[in-house]
N, C-alpha and C. Protein backbone atom coordinates (compact mmCIF):
# COMPACT_ATOMS: atom_id res chain seq x y z
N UNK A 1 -19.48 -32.78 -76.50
CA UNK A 1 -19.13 -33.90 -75.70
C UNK A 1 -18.23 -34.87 -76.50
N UNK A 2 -18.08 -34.67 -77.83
CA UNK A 2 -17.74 -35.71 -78.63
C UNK A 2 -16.13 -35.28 -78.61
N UNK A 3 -15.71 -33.90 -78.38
CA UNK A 3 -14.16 -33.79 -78.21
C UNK A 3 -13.88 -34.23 -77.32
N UNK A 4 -14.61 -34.11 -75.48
CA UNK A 4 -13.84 -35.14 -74.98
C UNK A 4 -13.71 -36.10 -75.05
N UNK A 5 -14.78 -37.02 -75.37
CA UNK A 5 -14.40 -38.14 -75.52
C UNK A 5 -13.66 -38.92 -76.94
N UNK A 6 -13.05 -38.18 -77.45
CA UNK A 6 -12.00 -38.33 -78.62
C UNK A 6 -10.90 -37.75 -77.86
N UNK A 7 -10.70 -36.69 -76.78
CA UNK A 7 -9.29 -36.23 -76.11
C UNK A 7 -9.03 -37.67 -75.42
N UNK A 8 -10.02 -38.32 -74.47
CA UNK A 8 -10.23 -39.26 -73.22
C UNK A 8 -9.69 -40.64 -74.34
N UNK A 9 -9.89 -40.71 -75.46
CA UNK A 9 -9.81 -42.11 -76.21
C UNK A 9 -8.28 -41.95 -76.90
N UNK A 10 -7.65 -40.80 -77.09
CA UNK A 10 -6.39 -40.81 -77.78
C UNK A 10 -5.23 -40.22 -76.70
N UNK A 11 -5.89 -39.69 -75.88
CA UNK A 11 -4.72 -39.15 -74.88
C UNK A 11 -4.58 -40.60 -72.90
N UNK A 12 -5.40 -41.48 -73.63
CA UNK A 12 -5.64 -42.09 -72.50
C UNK A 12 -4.41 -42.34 -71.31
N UNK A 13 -3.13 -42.88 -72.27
CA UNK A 13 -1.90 -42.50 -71.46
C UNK A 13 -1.55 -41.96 -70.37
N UNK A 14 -1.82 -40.47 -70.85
CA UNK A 14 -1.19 -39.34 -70.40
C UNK A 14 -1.95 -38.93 -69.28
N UNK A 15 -3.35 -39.01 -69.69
CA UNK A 15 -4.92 -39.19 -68.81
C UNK A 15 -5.20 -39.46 -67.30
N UNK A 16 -4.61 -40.62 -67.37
CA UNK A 16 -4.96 -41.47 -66.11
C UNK A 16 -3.95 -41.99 -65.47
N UNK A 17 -2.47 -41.56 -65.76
CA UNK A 17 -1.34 -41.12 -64.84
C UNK A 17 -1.59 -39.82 -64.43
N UNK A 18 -1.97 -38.83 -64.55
CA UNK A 18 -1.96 -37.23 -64.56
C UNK A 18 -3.71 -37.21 -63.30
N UNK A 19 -4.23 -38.31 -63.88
CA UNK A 19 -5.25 -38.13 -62.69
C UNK A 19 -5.36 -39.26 -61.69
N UNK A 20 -4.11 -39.97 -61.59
CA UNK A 20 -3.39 -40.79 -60.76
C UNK A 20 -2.98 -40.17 -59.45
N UNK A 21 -2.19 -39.45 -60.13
CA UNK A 21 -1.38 -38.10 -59.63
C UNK A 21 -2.38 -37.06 -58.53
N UNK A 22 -2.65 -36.70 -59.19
CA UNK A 22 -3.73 -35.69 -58.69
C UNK A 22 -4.26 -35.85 -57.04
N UNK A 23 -5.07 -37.67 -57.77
CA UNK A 23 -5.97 -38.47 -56.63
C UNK A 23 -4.59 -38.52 -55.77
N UNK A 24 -3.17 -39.10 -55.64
CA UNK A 24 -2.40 -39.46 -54.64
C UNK A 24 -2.36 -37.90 -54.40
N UNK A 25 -2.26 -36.70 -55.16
CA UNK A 25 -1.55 -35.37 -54.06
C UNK A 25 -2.59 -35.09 -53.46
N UNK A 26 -3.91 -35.73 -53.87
CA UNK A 26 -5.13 -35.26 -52.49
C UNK A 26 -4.94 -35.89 -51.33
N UNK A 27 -4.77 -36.98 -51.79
CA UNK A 27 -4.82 -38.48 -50.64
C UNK A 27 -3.96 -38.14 -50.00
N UNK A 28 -2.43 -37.30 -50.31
CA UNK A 28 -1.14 -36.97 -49.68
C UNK A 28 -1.61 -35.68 -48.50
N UNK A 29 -1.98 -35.00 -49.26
CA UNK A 29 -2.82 -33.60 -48.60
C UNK A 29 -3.39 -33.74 -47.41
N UNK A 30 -4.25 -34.52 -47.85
CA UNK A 30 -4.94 -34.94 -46.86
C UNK A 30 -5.28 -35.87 -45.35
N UNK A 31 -3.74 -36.31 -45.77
CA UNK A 31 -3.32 -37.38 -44.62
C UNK A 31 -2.30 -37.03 -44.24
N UNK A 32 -1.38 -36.28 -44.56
CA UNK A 32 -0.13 -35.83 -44.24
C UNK A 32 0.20 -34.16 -44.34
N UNK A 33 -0.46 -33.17 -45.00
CA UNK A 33 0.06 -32.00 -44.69
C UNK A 33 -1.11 -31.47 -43.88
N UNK A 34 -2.19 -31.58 -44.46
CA UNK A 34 -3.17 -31.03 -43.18
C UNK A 34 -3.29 -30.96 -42.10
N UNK A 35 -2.89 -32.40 -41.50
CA UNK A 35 -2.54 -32.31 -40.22
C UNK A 35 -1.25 -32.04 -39.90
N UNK A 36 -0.46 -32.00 -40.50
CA UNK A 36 0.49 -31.07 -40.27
C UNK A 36 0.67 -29.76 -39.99
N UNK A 37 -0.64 -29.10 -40.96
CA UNK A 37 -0.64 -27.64 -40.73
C UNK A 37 -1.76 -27.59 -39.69
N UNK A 38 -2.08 -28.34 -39.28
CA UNK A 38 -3.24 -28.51 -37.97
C UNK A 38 -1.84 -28.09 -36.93
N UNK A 39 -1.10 -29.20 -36.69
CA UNK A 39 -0.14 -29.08 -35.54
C UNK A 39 0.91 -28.26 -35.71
N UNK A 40 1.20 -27.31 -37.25
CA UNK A 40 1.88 -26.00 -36.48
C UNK A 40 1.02 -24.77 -36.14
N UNK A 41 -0.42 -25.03 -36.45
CA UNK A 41 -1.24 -24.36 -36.14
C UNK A 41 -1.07 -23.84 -34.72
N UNK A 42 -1.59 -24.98 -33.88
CA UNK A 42 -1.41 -25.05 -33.07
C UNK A 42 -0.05 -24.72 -31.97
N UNK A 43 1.07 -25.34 -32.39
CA UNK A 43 2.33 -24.94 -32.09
C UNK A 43 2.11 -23.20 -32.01
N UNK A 44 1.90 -22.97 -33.08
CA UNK A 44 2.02 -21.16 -32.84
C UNK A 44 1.52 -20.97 -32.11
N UNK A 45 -0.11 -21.02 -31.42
CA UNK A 45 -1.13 -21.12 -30.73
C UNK A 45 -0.37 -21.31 -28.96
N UNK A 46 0.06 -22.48 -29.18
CA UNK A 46 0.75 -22.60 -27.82
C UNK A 46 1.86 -21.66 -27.59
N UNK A 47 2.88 -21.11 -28.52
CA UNK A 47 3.78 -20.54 -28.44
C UNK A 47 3.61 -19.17 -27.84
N UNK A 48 2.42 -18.94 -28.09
CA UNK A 48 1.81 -17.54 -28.14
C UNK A 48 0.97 -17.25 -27.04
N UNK A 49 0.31 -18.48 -26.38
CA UNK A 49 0.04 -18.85 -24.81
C UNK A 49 0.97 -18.59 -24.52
N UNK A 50 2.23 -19.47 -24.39
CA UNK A 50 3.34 -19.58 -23.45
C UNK A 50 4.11 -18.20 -23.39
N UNK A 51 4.36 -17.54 -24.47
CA UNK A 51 4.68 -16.07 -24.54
C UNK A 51 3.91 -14.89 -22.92
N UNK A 52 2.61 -15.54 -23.22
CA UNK A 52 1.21 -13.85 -22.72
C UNK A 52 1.48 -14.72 -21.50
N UNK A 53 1.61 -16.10 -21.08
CA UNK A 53 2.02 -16.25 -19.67
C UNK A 53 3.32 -16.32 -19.05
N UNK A 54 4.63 -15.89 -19.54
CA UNK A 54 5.30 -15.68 -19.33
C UNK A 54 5.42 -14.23 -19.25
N UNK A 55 4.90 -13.34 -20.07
CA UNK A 55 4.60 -12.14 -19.71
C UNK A 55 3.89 -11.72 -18.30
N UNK A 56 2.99 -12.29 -18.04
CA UNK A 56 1.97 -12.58 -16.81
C UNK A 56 2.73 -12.98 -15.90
N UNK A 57 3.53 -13.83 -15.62
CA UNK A 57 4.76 -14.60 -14.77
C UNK A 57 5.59 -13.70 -14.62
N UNK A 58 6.15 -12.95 -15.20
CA UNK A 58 7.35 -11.39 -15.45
C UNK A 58 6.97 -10.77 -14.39
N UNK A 59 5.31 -10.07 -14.83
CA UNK A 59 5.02 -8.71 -14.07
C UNK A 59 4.42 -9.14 -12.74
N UNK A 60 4.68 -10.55 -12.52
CA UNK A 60 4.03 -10.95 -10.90
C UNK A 60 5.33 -11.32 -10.24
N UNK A 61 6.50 -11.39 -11.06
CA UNK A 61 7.66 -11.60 -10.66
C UNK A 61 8.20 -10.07 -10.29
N UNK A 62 7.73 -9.07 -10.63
CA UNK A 62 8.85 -7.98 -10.94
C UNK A 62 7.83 -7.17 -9.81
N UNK A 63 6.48 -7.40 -9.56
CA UNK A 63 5.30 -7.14 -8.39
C UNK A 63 5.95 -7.39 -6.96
N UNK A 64 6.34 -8.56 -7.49
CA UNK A 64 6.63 -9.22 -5.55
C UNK A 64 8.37 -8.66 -5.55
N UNK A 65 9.07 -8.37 -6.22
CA UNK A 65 10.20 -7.71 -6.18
C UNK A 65 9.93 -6.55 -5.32
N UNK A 66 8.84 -5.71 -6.10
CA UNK A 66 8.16 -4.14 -5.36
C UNK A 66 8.17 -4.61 -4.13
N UNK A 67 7.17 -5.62 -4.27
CA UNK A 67 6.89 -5.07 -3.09
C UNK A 67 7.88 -5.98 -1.65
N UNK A 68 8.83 -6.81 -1.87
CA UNK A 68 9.70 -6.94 -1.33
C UNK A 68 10.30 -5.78 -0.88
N UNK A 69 10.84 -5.26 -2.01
CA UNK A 69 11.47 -3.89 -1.87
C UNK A 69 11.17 -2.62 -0.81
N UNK A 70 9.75 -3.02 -1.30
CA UNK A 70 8.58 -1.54 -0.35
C UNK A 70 8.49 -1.84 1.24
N UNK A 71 8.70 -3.17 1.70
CA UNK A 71 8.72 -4.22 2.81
C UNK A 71 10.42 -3.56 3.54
N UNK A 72 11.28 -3.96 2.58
CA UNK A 72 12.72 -3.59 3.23
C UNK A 72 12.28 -1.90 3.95
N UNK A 73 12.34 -1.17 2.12
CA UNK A 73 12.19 0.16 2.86
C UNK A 73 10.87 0.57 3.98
N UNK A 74 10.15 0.26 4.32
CA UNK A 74 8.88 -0.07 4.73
C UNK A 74 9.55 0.24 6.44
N UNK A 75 10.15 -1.36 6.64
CA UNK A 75 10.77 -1.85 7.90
C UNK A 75 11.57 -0.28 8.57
N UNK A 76 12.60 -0.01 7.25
CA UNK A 76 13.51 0.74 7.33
C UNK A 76 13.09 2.25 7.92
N UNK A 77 11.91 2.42 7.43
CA UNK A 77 11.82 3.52 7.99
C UNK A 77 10.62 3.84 9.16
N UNK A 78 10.18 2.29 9.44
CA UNK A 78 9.46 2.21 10.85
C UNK A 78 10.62 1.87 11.65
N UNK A 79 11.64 1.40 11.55
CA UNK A 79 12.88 1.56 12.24
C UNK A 79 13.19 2.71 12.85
N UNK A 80 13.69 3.75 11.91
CA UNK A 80 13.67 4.78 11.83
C UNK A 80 12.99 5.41 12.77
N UNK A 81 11.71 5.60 12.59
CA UNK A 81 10.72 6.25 12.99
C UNK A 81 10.92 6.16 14.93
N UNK A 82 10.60 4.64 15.01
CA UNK A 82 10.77 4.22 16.32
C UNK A 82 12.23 4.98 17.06
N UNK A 83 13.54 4.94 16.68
CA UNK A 83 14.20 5.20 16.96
C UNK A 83 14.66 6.82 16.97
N UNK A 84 14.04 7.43 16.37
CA UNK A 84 14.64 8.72 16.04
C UNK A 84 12.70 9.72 16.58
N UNK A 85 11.99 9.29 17.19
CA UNK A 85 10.77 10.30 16.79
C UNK A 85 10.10 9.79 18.16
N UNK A 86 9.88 8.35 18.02
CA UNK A 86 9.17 7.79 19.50
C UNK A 86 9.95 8.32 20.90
N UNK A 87 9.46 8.50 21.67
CA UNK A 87 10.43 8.62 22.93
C UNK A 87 11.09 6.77 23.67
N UNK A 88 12.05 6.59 24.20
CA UNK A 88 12.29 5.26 24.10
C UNK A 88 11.48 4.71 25.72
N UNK A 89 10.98 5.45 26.39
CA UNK A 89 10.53 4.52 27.51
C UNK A 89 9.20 5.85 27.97
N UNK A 90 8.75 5.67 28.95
CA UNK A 90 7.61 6.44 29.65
C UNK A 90 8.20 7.35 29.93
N UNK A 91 9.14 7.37 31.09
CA UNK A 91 10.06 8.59 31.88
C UNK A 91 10.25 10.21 30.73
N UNK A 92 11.03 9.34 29.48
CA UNK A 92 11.14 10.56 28.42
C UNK A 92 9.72 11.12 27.91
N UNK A 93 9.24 9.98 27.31
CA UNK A 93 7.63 10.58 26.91
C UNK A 93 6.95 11.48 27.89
N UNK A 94 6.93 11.65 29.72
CA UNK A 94 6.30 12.17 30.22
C UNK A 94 6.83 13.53 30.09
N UNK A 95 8.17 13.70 30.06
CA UNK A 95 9.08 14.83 30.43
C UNK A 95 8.82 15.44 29.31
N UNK A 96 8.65 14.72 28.12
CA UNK A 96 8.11 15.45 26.69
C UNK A 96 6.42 16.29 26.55
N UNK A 97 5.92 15.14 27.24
CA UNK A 97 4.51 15.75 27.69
C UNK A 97 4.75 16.66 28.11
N UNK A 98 4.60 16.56 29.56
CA UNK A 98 4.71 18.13 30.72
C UNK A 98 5.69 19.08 29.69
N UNK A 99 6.82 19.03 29.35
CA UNK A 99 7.64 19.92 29.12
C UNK A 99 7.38 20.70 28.08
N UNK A 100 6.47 19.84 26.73
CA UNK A 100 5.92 20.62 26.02
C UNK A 100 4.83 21.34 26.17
N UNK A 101 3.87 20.74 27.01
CA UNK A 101 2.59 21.56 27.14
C UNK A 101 2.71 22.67 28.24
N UNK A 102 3.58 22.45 28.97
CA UNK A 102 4.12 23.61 29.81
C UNK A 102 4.71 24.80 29.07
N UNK A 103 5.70 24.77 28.23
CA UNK A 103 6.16 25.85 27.08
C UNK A 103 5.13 25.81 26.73
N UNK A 104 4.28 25.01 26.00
CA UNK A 104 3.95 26.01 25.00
C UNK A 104 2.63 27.17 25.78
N UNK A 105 2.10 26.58 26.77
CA UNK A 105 1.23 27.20 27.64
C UNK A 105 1.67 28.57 27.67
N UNK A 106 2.69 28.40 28.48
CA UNK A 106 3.13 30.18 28.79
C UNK A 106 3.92 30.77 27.46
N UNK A 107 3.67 30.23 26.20
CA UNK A 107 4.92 30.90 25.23
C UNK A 107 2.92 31.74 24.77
N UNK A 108 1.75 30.64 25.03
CA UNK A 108 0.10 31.07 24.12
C UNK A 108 -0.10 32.44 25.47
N UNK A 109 0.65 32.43 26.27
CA UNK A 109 -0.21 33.08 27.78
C UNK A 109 -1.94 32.10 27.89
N UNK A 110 -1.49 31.30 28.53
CA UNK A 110 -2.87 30.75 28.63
C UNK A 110 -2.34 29.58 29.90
N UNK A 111 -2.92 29.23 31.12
CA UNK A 111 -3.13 28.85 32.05
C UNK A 111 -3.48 28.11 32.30
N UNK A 112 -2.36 26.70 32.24
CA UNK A 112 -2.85 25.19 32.48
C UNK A 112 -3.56 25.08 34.04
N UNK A 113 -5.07 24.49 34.46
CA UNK A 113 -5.20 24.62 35.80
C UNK A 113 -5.44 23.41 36.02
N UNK A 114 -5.07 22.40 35.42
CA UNK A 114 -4.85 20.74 35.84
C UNK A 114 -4.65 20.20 35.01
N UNK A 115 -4.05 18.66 35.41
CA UNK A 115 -3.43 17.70 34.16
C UNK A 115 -3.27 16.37 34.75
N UNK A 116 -4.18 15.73 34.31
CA UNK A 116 -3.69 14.24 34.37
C UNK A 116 -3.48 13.57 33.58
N UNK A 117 -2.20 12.45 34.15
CA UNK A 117 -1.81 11.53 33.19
C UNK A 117 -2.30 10.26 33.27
N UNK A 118 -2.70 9.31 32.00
CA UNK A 118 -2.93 8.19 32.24
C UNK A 118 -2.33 7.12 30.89
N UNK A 119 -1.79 6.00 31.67
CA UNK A 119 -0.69 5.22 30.82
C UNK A 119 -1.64 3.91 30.52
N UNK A 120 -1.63 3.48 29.01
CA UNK A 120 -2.16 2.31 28.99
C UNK A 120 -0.38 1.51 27.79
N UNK A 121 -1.31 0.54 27.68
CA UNK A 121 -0.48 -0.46 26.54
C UNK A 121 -1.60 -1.72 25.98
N UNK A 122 -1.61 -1.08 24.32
CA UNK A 122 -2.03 -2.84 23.62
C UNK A 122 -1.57 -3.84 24.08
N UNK A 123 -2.28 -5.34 23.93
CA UNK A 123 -1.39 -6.37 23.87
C UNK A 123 -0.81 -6.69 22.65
N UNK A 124 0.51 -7.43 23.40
CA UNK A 124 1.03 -7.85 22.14
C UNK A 124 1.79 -6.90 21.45
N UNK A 125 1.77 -4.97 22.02
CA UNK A 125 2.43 -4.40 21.17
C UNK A 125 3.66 -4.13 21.98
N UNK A 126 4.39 -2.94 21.12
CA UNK A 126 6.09 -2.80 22.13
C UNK A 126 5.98 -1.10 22.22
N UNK A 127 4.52 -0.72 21.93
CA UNK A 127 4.39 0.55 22.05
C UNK A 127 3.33 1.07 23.43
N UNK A 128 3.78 1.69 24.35
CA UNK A 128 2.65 2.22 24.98
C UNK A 128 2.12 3.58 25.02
N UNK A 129 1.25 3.94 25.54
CA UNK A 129 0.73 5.24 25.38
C UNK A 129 0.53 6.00 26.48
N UNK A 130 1.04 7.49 26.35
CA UNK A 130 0.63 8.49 27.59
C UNK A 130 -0.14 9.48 27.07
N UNK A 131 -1.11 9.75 28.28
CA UNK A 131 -2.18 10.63 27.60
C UNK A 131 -2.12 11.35 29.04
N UNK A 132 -2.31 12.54 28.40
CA UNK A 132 -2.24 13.96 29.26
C UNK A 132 -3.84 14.57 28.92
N UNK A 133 -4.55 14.62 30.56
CA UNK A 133 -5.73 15.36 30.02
C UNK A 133 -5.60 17.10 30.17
N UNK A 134 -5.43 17.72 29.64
CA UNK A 134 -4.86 19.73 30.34
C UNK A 134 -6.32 20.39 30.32
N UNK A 135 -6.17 20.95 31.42
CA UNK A 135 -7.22 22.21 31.67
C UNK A 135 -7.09 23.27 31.16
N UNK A 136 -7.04 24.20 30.76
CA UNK A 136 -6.40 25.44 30.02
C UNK A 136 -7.66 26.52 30.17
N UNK A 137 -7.68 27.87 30.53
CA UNK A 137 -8.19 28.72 30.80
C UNK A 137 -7.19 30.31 30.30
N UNK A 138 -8.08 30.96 29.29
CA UNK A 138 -7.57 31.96 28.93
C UNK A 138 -8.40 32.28 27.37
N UNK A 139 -7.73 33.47 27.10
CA UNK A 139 -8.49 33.94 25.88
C UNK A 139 -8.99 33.12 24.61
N UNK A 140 -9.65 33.13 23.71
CA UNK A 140 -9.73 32.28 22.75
C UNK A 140 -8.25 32.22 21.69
N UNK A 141 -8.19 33.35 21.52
CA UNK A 141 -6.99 33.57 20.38
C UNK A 141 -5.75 32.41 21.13
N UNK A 142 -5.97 32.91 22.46
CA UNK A 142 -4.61 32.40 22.87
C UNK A 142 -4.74 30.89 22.81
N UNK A 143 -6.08 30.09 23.34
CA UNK A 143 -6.14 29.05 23.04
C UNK A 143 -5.85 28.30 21.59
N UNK A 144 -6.37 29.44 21.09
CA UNK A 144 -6.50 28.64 19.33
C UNK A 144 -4.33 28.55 18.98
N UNK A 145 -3.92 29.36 19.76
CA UNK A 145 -2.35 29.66 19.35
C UNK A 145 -1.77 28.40 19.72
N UNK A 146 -2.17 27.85 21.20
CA UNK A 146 -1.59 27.09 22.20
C UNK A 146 -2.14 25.29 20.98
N UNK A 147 -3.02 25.67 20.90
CA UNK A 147 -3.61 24.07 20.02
C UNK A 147 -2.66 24.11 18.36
N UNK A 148 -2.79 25.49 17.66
CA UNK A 148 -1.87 25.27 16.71
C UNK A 148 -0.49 25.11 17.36
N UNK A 149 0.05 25.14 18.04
CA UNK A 149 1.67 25.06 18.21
C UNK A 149 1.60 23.75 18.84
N UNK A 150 1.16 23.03 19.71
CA UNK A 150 1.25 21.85 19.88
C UNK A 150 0.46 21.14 18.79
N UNK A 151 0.35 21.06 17.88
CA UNK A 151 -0.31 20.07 16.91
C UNK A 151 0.90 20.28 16.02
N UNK A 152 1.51 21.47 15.91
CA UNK A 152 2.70 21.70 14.60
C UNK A 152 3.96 21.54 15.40
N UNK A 153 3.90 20.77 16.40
CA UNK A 153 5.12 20.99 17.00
C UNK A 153 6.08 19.86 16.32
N UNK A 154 7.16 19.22 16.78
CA UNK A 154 8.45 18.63 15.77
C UNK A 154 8.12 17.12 16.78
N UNK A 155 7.62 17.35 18.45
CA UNK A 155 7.41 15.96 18.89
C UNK A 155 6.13 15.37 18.66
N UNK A 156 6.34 13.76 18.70
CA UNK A 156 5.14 13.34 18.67
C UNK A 156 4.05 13.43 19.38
N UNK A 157 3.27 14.31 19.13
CA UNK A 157 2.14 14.60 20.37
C UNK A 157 0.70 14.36 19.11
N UNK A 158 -0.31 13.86 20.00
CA UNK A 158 -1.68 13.71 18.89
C UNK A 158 -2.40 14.66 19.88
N UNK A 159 -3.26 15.27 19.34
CA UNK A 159 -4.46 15.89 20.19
C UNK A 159 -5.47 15.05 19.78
N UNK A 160 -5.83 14.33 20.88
CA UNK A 160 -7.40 13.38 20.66
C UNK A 160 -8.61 14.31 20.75
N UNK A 161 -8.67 14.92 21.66
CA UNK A 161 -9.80 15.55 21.58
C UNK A 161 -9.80 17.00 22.71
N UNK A 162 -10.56 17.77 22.04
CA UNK A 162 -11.15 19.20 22.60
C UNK A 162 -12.22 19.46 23.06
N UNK A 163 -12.43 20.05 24.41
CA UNK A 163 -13.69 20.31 24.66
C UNK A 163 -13.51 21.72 24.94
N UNK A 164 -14.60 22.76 24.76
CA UNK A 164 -14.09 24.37 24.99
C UNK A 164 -15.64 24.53 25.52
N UNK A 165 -15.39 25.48 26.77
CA UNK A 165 -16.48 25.93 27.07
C UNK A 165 -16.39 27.65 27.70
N UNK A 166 -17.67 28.27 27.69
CA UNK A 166 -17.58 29.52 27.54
C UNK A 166 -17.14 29.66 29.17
N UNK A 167 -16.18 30.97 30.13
CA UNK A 167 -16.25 31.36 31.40
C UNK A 167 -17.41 32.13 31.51
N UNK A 168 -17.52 32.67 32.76
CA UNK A 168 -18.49 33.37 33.28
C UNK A 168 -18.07 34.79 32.70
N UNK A 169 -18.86 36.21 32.43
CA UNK A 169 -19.02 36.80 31.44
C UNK A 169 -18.05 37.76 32.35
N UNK A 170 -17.38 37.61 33.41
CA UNK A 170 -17.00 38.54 34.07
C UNK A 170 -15.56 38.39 33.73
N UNK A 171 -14.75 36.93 33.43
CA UNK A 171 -14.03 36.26 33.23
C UNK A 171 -12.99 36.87 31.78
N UNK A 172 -14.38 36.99 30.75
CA UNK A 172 -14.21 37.13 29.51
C UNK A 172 -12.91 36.24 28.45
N UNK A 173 -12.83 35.01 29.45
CA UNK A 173 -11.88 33.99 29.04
C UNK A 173 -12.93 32.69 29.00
N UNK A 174 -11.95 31.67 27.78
CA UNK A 174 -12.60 30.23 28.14
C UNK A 174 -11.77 29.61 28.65
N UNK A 175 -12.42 28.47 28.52
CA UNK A 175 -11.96 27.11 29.31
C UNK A 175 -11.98 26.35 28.89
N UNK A 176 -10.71 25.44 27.86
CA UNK A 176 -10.54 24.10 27.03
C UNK A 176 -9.78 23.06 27.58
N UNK A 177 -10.56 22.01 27.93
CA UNK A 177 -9.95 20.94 28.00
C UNK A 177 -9.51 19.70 27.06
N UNK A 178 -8.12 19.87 26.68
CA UNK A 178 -7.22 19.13 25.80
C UNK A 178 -6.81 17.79 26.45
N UNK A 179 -7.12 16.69 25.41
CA UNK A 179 -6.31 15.66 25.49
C UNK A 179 -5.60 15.17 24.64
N UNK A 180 -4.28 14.98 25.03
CA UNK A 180 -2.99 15.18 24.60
C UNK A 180 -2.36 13.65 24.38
N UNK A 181 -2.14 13.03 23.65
CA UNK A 181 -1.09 11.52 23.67
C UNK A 181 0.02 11.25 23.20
N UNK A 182 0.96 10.93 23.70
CA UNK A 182 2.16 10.43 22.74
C UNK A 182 2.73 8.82 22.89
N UNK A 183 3.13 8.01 21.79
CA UNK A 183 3.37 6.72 22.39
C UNK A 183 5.30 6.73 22.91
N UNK A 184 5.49 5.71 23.33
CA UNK A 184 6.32 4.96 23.46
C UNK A 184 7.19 3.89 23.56
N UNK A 185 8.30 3.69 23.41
CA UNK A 185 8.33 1.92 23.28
C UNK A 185 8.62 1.69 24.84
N UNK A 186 8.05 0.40 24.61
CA UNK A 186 8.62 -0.50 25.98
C UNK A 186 9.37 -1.49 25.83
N UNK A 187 10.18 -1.26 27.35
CA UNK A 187 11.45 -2.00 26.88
C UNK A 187 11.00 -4.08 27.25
N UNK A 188 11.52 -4.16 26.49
CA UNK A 188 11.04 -6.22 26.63
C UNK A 188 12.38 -6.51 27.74
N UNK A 189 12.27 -7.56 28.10
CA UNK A 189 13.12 -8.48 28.96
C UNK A 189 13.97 -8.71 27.71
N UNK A 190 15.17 -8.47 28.39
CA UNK A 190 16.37 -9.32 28.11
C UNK A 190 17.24 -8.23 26.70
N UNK A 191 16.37 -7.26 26.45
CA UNK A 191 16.67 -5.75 25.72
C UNK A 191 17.18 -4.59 26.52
């Protein structure tokens, strides 16, 4: 203990400027760069938020582009559709009805023995609907031919529903009754 305090008694000078010093670069430190490196701390911190939400902002920007996009083509090809596939009024749709289920009847050999039509319309829509109920009597094969070719056919026709029931054993034919729909547009006032 006796060297320092012979360093502390002959170097006093040099001593207590040097730990002058010291005490101000703490006091400096501590009031001025710390919080300094507090607030580029932070700065990065925010920078790096603002980055991951601008990223986030991008792909909700470049989302609603899609699906803008998917909307145009969307329109475009219910456009389409309507115009090139729907029949444009009842008159055509019926003539499409009868005309197809008539071919294809005699292309299956199988024997439409009644058919009614019945027309409705949603509200509110620009589409209506014809529905054909067919009687059909004849072999099974031929039936099963007559249901694949109108279901694969190129017009819009839906088959809603089938009912098949056995003939009398003398007959050795059945008897399916098909219902048949296709829509159409209707025309609005002033179109």
């Amino acid at each position: 203990m006796r060297l320092f305090s012979r360093v502390m008694a002959e170097k006093r000078g040099l001593i207590y400027p040097l730990i002058g010093a010291v005490v101000v670069n703490a006091a400096l430190f501590v009031a001025v760069v710390y919080p300094l490196s507090l607030k580029v701390a932070n700065g990065e911190r925010d920078a790096q938020a603002a980055a991951a939400a601008r990223k986030v902002a991008q792909a909700e920007y470049d989302a609603a582009q899609a699906t803008v996009s998917g909307k145009k083509s969307a329109d475009q090809e219910l456009k389409k559709f309507y115009e090139a596939v729907l029949p444009p009024d009842m008159s055509a749709a019926r003539r499409i009805l009868y005309g197809k289920i008539d071919k294809l009847a005699s292309t299956a050999n199988v024997k439409p023995a009644q058919q009614n039509l019945e027309e409705s319309q949603e509200r509110k829509s620009q589409l209506g609907k014809l529905t054909a109920t067919v009687v059909l009597t004849g072999e099974y094969r031929n039936i099963r031919r007559f249901i694949h070719d109108l279901d694969t056919s190129p017009e819009f026709l839906l088959i809603e529903n089938v009912a098949l029931s056995q003939g009398s054993e003398r007959d050795r034919g059945v008897t399916v009754i098909v219902k048949v729909a296709t829509y159409f547009r209707i025309a609005t006032d002033g179109n």
